[in-house]
Protein backbone atom coordinates (compact mmCIF):
# COMPACT_ATOMS: atom_id res chain seq x y z
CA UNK A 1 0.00 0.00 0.00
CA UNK A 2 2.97 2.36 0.53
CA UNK A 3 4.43 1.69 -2.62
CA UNK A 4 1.34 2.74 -4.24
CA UNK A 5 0.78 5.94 -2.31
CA UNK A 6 4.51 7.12 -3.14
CA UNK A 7 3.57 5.85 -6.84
CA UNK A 8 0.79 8.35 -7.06
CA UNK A 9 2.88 10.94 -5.33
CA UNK A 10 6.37 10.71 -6.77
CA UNK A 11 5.39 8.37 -9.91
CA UNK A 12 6.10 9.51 -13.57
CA UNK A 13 2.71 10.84 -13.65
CA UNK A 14 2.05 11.52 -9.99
CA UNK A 15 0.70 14.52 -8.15
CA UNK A 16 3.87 16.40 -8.34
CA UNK A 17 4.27 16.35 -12.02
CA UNK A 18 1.12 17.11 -12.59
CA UNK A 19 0.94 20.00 -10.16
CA UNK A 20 4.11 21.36 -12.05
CA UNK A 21 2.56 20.50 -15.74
CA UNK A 22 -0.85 22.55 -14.58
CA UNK A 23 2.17 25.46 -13.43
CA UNK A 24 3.84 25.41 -16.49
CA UNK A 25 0.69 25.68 -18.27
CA UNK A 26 -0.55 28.43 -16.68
CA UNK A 27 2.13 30.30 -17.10
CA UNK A 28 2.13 29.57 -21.20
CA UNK A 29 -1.80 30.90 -20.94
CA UNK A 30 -0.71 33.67 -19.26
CA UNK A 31 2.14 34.65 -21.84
CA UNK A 32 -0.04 34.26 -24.41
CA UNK A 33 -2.56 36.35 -22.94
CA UNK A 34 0.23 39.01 -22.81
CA UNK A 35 1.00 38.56 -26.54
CA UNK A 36 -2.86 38.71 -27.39
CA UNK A 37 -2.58 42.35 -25.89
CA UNK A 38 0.95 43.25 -27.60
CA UNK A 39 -0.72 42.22 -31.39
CA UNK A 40 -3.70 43.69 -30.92
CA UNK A 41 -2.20 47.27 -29.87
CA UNK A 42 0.10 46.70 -32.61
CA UNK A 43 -2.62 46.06 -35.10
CA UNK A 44 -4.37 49.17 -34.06
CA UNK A 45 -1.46 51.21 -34.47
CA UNK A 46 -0.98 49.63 -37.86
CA UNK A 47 -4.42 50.40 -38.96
CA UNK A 48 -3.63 53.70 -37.66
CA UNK A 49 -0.71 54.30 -39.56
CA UNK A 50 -2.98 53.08 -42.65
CA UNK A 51 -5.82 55.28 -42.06
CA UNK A 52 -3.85 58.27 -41.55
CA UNK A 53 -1.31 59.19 -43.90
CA UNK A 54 0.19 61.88 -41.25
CA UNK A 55 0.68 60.10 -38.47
CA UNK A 56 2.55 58.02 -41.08
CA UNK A 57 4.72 61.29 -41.61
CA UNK A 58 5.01 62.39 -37.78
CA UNK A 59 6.26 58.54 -36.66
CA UNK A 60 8.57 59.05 -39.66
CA UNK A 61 9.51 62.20 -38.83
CA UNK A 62 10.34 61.96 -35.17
CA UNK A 63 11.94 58.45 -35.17
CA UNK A 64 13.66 58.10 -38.56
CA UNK A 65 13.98 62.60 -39.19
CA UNK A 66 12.57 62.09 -42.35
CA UNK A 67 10.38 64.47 -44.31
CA UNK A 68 8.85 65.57 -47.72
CA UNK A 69 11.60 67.22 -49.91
CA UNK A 70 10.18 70.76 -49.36
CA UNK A 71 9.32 70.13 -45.92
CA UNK A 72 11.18 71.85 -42.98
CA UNK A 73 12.50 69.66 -39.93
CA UNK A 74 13.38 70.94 -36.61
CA UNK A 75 15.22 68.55 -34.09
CA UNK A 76 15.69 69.87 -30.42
CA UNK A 77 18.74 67.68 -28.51
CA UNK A 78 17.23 66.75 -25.13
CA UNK A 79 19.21 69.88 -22.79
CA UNK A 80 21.60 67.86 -20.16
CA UNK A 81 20.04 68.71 -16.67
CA UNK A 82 21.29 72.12 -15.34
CA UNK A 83 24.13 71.26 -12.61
CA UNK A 84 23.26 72.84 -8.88
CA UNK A 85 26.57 74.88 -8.27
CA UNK A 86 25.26 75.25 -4.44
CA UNK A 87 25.26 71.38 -4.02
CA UNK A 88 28.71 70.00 -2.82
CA UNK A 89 30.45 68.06 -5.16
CA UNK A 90 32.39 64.45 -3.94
CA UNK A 91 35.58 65.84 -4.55
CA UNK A 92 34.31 69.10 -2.49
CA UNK A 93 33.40 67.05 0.44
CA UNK A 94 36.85 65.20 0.67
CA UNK A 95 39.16 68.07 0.10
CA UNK A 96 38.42 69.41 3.75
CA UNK A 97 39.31 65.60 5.46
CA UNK A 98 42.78 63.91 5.91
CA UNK A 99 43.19 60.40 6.28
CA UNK A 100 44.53 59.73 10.07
């Protein structure tokens, strides 16, 4: 009787295994699920892109800088933070110390 108990339990197709298979399967319904979402915002945003010929031209514009021939194109570089000259810098800090 203990042999078949540790059967059911440990066996090639016992509890455990199947407790793990049911795991692993949720977790494949669940990543699909996930990519379900990701193609169906991507299809909107295709039929986007389809329906609208400028939003064609903007996405173009601001990811690849293209534009028409006769069309003007301004690109702004993204400004570095401005530095806080009242903060203390690390090198600031230290010059006041001496090692013992």
């Amino acid at each position: 009787m203990g042999a078949l108990a540790l059967l059911t339990v440990l066996g090639e197709d016992g509890l455990v295994h199947r407790h793990l298979r049911v795991r692993a399967v949720d977790a494949f319904q669940r990543e699909i699920q996930r990519l379900d979402e990701d193609n169906f915002r991507l299809r909107l945003r295709i039929q986007r892109l389809r329906d609208r010929p400028l939003e064609l031209e903007r996405s173009a514009a601001s990811v690849l800088l293209m534009a028409r021939p006769d069309a003007l194109l301004y690109h702004f570089p993204q400004e570095e933070e401005p530095r806080d000259e009242t903060a203390p810098t690390a090198e600031a800090e230290g010059a006041g110390r001496r090692s013992p």
